[in-house]
PDB file of N, CA and C in Angstrom:
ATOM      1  N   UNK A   1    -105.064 218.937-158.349  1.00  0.00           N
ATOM      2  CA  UNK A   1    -105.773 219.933-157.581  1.00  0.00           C
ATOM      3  C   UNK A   1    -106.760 220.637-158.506  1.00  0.00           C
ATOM      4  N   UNK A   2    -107.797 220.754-157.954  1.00  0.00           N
ATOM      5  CA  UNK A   2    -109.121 221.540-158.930  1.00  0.00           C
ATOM      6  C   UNK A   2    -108.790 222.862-158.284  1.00  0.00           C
ATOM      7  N   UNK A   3    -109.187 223.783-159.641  1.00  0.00           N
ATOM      8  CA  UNK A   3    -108.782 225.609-159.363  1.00  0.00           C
ATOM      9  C   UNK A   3    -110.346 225.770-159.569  1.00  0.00           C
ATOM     10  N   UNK A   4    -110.610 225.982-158.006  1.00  0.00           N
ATOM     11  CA  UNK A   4    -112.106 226.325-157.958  1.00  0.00           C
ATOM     12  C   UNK A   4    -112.703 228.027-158.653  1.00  0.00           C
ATOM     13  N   UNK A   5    -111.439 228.351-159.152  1.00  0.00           N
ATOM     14  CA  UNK A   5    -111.886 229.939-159.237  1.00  0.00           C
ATOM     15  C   UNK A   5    -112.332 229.370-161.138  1.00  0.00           C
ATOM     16  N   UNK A   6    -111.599 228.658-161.812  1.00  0.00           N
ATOM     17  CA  UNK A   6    -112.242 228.266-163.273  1.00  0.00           C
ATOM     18  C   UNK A   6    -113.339 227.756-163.576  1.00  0.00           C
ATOM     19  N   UNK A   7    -113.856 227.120-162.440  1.00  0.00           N
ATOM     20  CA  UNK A   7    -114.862 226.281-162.462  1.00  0.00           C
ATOM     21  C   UNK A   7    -116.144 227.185-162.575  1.00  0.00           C
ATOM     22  N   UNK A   8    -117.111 226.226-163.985  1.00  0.00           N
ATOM     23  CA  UNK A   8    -118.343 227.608-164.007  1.00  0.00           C
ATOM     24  C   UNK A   8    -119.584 226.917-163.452  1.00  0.00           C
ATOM     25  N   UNK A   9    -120.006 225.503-163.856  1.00  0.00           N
ATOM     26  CA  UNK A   9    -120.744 224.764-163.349  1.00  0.00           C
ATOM     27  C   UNK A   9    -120.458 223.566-162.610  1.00  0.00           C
ATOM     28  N   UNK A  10    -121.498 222.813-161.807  1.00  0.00           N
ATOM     29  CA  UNK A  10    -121.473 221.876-160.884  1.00  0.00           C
ATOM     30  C   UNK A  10    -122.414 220.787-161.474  1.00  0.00           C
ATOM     31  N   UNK A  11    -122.397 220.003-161.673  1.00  0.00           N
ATOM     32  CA  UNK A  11    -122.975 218.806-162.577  1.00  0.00           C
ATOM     33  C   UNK A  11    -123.620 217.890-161.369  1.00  0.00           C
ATOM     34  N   UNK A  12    -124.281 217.237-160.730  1.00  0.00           N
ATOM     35  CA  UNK A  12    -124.460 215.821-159.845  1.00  0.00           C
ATOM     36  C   UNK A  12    -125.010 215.122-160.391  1.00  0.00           C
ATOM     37  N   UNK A  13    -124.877 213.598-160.648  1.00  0.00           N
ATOM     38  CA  UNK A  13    -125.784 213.044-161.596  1.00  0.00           C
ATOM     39  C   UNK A  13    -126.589 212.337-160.577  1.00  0.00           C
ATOM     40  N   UNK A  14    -127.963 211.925-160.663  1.00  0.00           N
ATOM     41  CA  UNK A  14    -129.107 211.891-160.234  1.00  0.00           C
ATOM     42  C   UNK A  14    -128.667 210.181-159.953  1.00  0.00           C
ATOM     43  N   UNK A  15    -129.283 209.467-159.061  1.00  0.00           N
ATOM     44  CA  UNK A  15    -128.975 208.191-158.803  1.00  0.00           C
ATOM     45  C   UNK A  15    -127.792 207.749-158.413  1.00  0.00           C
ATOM     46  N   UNK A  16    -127.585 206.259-158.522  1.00  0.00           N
ATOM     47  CA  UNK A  16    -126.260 205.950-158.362  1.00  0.00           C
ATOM     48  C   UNK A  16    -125.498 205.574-159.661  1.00  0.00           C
ATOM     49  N   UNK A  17    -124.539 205.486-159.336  1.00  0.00           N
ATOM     50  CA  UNK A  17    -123.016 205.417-160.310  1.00  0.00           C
ATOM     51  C   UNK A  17    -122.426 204.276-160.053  1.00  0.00           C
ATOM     52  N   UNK A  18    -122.021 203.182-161.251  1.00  0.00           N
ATOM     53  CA  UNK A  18    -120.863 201.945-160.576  1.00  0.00           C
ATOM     54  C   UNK A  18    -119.559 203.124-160.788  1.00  0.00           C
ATOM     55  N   UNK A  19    -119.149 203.354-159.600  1.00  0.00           N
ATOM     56  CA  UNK A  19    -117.637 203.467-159.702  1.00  0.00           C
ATOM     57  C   UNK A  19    -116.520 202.599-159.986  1.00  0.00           C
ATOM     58  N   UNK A  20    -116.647 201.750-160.440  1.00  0.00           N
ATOM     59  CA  UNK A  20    -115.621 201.208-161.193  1.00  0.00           C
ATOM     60  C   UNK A  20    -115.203 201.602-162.673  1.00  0.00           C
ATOM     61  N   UNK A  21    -116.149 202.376-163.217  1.00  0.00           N
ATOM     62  CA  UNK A  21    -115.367 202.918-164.448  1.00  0.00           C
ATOM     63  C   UNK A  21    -114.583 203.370-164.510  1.00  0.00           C
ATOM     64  N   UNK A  22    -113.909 203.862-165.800  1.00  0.00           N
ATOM     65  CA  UNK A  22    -112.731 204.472-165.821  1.00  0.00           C
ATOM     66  C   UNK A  22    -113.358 205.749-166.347  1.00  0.00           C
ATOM     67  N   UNK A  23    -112.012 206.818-166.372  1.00  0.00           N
ATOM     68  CA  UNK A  23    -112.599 208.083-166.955  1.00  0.00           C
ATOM     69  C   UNK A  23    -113.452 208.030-168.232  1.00  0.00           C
ATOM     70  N   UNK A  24    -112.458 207.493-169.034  1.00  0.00           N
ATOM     71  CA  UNK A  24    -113.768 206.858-170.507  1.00  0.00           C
ATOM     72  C   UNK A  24    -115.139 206.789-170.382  1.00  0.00           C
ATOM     73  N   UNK A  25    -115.262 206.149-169.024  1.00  0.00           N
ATOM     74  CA  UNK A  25    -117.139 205.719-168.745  1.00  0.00           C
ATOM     75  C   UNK A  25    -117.475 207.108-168.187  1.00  0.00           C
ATOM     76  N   UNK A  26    -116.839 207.784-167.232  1.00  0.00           N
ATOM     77  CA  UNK A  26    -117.979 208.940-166.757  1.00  0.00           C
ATOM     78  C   UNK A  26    -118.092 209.405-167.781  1.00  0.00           C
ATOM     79  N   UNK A  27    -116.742 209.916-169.109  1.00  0.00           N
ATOM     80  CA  UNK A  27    -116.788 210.928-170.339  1.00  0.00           C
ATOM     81  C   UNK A  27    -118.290 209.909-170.701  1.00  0.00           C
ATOM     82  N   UNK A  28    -118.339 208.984-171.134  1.00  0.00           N
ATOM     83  CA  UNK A  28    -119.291 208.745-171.745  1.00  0.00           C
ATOM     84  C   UNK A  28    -120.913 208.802-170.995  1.00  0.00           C
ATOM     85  N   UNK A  29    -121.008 208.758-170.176  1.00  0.00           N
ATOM     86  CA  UNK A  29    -122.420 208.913-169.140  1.00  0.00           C
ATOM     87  C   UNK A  29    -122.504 210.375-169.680  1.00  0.00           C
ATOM     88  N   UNK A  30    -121.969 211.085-169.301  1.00  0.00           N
ATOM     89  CA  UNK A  30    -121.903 212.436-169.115  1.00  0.00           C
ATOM     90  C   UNK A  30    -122.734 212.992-170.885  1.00  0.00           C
ATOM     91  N   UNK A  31    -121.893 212.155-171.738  1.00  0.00           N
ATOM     92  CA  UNK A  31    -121.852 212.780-173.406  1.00  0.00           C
ATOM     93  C   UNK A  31    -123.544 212.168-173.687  1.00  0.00           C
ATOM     94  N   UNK A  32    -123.843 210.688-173.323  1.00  0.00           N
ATOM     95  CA  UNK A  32    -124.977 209.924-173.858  1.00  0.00           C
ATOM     96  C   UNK A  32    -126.058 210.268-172.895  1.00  0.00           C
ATOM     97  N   UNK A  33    -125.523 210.273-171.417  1.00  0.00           N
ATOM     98  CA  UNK A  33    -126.944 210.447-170.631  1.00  0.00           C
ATOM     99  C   UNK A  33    -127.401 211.538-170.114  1.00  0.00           C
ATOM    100  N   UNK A  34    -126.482 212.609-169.729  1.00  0.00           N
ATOM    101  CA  UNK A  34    -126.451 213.502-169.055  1.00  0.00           C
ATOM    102  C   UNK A  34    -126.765 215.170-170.295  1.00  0.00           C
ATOM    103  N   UNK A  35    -126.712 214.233-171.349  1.00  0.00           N
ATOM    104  CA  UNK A  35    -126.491 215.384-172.860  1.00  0.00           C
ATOM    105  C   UNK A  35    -125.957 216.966-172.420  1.00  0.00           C
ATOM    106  N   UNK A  36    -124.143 216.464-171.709  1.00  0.00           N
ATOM    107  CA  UNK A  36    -123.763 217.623-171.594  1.00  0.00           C
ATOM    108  C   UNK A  36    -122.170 217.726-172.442  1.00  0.00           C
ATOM    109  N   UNK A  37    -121.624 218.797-172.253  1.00  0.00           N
ATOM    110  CA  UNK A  37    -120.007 218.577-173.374  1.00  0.00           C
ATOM    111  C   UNK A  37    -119.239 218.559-172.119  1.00  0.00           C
ATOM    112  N   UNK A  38    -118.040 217.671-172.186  1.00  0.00           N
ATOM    113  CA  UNK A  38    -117.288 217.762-170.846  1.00  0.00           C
ATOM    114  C   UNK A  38    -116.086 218.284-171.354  1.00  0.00           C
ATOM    115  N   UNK A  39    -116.205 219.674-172.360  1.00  0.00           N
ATOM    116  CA  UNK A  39    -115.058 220.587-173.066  1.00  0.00           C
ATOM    117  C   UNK A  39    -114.837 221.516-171.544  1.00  0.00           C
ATOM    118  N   UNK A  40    -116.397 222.089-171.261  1.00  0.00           N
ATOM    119  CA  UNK A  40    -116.495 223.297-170.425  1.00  0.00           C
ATOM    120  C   UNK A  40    -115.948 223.758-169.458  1.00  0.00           C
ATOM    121  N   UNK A  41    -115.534 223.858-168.248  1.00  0.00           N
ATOM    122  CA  UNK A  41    -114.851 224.051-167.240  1.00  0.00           C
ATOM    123  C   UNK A  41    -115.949 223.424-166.114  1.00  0.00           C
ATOM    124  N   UNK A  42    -116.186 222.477-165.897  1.00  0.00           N
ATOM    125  CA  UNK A  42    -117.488 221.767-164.881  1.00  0.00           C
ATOM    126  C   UNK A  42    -116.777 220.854-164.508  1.00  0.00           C
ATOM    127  N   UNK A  43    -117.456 220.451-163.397  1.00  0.00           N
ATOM    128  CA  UNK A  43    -117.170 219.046-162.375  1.00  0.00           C
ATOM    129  C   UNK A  43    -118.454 218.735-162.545  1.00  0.00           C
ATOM    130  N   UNK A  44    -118.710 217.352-162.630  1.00  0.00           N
ATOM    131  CA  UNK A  44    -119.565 216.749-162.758  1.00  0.00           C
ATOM    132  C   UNK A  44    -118.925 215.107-161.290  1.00  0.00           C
ATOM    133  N   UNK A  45    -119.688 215.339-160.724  1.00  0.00           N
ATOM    134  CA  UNK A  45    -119.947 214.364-159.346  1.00  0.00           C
ATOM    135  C   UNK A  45    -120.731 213.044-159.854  1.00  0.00           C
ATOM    136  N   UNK A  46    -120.523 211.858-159.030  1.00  0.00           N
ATOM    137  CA  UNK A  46    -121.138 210.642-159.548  1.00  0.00           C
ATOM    138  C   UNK A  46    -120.949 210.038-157.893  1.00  0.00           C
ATOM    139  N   UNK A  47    -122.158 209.411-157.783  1.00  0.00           N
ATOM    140  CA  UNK A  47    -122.547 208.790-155.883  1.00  0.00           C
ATOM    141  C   UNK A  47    -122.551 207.282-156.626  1.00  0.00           C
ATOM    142  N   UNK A  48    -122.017 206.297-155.399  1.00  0.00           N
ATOM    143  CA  UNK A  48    -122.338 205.130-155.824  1.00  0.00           C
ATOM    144  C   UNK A  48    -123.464 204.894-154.816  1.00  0.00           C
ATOM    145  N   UNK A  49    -123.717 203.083-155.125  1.00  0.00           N
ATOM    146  CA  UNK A  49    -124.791 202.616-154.259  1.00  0.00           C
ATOM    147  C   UNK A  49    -125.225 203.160-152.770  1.00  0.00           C
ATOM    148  N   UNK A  50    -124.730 202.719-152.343  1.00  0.00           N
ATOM    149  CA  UNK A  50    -124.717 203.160-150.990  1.00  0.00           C
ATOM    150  C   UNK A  50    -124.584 204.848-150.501  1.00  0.00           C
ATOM    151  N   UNK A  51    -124.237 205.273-151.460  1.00  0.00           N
ATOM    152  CA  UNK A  51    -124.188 206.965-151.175  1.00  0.00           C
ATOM    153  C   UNK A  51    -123.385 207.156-150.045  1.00  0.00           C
ATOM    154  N   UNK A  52    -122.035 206.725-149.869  1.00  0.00           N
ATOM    155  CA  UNK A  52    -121.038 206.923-149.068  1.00  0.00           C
ATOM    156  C   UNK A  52    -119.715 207.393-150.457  1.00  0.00           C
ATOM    157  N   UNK A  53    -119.587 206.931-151.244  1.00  0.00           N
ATOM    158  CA  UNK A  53    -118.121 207.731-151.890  1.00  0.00           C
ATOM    159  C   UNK A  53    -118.768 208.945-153.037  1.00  0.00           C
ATOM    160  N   UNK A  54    -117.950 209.274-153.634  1.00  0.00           N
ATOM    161  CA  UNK A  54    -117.960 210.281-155.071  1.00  0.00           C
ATOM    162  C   UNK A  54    -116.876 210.166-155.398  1.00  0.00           C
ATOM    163  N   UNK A  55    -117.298 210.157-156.533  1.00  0.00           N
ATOM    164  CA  UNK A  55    -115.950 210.370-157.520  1.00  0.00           C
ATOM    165  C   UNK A  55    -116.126 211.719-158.791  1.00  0.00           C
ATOM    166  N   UNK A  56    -115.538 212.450-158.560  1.00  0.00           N
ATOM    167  CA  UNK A  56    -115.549 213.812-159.562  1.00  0.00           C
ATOM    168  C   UNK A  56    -114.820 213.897-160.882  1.00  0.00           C
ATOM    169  N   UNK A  57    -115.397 214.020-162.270  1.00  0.00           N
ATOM    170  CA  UNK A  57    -114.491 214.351-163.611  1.00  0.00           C
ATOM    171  C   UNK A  57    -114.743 215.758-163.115  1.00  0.00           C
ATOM    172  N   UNK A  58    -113.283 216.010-163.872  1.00  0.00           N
ATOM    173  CA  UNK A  58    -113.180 217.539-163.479  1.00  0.00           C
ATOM    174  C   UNK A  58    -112.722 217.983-165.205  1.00  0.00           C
ATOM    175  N   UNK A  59    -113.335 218.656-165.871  1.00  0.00           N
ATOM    176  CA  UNK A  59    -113.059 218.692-167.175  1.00  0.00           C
ATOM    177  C   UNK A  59    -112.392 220.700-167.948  1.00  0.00           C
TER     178      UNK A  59
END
């Protein structure tokens, strides 16, 4: 369960996402492409192709 009251920012990453990664891959999108720290208290969102699912790191 995410405790929406900790949460300081909202992340969406721009395009689509293969959701088949594992957490490893969003940590890493996030660290190389997105040049953000996923220490902070953020959700960061990822859309795949079709823009029907999401999948959320919640960090």
């Amino acid at each position: 369960m995410i405790d929406s009251v900790t949460i300081e920012h909202i992340y969406i990453a721009c395009g689509y996402t293969d959701l088949r990664k594992g957490v490893d891959g969003y940590i890493y999108l996030v660290d190389s492409h997105l040049k953000l720290d996923t220490i902070e208290n953020s959700l960061f969102l990822f859309c795949n192709k079709d823009k029907n699912k999401i999948k959320i790191l919640h960090s």
